[in-house]
Protein backbone atom coordinates (compact mmCIF):
# COMPACT_ATOMS: atom_id res chain seq x y z
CA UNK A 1 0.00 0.00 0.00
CA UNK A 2 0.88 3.35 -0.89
CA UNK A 3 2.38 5.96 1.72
CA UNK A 4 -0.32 8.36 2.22
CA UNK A 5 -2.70 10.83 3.79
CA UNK A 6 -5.30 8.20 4.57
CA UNK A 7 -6.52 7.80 8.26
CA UNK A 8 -7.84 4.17 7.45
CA UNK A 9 -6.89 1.31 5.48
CA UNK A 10 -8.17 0.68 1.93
CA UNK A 11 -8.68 -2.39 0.32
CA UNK A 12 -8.72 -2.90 -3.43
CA UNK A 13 -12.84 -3.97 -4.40
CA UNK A 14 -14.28 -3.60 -7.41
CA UNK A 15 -17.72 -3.69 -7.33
CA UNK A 16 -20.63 -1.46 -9.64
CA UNK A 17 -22.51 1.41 -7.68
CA UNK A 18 -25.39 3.64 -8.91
CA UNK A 19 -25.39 7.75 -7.48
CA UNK A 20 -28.99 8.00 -7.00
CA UNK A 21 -30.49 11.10 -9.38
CA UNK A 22 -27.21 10.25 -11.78
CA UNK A 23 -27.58 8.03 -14.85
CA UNK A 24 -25.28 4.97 -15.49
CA UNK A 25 -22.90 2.43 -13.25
CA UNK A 26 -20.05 3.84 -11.69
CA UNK A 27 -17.26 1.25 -10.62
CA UNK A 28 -15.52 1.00 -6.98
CA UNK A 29 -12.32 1.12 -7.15
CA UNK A 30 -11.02 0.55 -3.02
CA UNK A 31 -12.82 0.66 -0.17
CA UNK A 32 -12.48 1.79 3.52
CA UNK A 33 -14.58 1.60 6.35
CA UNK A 34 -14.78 5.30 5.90
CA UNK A 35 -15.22 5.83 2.27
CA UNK A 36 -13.87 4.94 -1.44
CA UNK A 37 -12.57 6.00 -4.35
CA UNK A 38 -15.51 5.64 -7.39
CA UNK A 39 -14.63 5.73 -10.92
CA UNK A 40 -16.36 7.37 -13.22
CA UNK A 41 -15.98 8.53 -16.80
CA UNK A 42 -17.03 12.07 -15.52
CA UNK A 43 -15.65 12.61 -12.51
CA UNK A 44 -16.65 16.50 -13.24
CA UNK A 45 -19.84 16.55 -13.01
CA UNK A 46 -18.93 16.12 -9.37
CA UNK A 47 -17.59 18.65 -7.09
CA UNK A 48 -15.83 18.36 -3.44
CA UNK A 49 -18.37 18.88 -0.72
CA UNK A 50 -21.06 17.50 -2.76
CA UNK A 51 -23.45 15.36 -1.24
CA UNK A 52 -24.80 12.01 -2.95
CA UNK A 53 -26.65 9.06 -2.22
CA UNK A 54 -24.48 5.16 -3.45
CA UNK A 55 -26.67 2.44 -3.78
CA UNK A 56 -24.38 -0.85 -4.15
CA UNK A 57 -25.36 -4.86 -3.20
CA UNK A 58 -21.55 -5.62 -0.79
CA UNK A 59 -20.83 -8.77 -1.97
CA UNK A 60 -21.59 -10.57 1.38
CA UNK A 61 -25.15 -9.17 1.26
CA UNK A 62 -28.54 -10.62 -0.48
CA UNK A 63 -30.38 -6.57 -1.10
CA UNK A 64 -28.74 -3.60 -2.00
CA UNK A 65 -27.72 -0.81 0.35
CA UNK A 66 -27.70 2.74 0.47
CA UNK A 67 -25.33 5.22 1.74
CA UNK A 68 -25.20 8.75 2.24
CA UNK A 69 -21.53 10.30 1.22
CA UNK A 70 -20.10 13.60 0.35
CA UNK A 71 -17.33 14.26 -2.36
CA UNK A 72 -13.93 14.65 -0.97
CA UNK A 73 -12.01 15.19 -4.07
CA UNK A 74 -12.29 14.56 -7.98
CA UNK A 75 -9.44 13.48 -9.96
CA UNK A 76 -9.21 12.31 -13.64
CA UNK A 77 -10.27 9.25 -12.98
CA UNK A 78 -12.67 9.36 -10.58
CA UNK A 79 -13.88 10.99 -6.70
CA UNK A 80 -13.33 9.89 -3.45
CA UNK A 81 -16.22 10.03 -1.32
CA UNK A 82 -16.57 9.96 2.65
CA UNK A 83 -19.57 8.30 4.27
CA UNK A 84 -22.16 9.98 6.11
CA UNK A 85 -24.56 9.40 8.43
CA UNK A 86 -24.37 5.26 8.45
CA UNK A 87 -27.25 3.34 9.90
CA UNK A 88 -26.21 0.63 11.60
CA UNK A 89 -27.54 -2.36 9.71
CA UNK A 90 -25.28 -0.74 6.80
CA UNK A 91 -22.48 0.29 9.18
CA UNK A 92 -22.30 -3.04 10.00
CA UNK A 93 -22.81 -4.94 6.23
CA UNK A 94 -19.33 -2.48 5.51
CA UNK A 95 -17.56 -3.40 8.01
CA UNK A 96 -18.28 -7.39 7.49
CA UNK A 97 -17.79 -6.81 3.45
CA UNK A 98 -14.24 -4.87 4.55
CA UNK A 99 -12.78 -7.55 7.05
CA UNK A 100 -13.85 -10.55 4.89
CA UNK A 101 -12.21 -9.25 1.98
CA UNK A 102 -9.08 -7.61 3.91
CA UNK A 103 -8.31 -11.02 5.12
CA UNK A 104 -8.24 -12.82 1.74
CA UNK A 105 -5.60 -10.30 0.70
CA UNK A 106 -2.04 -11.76 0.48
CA UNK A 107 0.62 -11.13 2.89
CA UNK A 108 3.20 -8.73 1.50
CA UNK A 109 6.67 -9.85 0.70
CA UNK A 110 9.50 -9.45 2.72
């Protein structure tokens, strides 16, 4: 992993999401258990501080979830976006989805 900024860890999942009131799939790119990073082939029709609603079925889950989030920053290639205001069925479907898939990640070399 990168040397960063980031106050949590990431984990590389790709996985499509839908911003509700926006047409077309977007595509997950990594994942906290604080946000992600969303691709998007126009990444400019966002702005930082804006405030959208991801609707996304975690792959350890049957129905789909929502989650409130607000823009952090837009690149090129995409916008990373902080969660907001997480129930706590959903806080807790993330944080399952995150471990599961954190600990199927390979141990680094040394």
């Amino acid at each position: 992993m990168a040397s960063d900024n980031r106050k949590n860890a990431r984990i590389d999942l790709h996985l499509d999401v839908m911003v509700k009131g926006k047409e077309g799939l977007q595509g997950v790119k990594n994942f906290s258990l604080c946000g992600l990073f969303l691709q998007t082939d126009d990444p400019l029709r966002f702005n930082p501080g804006d405030e959208i609603v991801l609707v996304m079925r975690l792959p350890n889950e049957d129905k789909p979830i929502e989650l409130k989030g607000r823009v952090v920053h837009v690149s090129k290639d995409g916008l990373g976006v902080e969660f907001l205001e997480m129930p706590a069925q959903e806080a807790m479907s993330v944080e399952s989805c995150f471990h599961i898939f954190k600990s199927t990640l390979p141990l680094p070399k040394t």
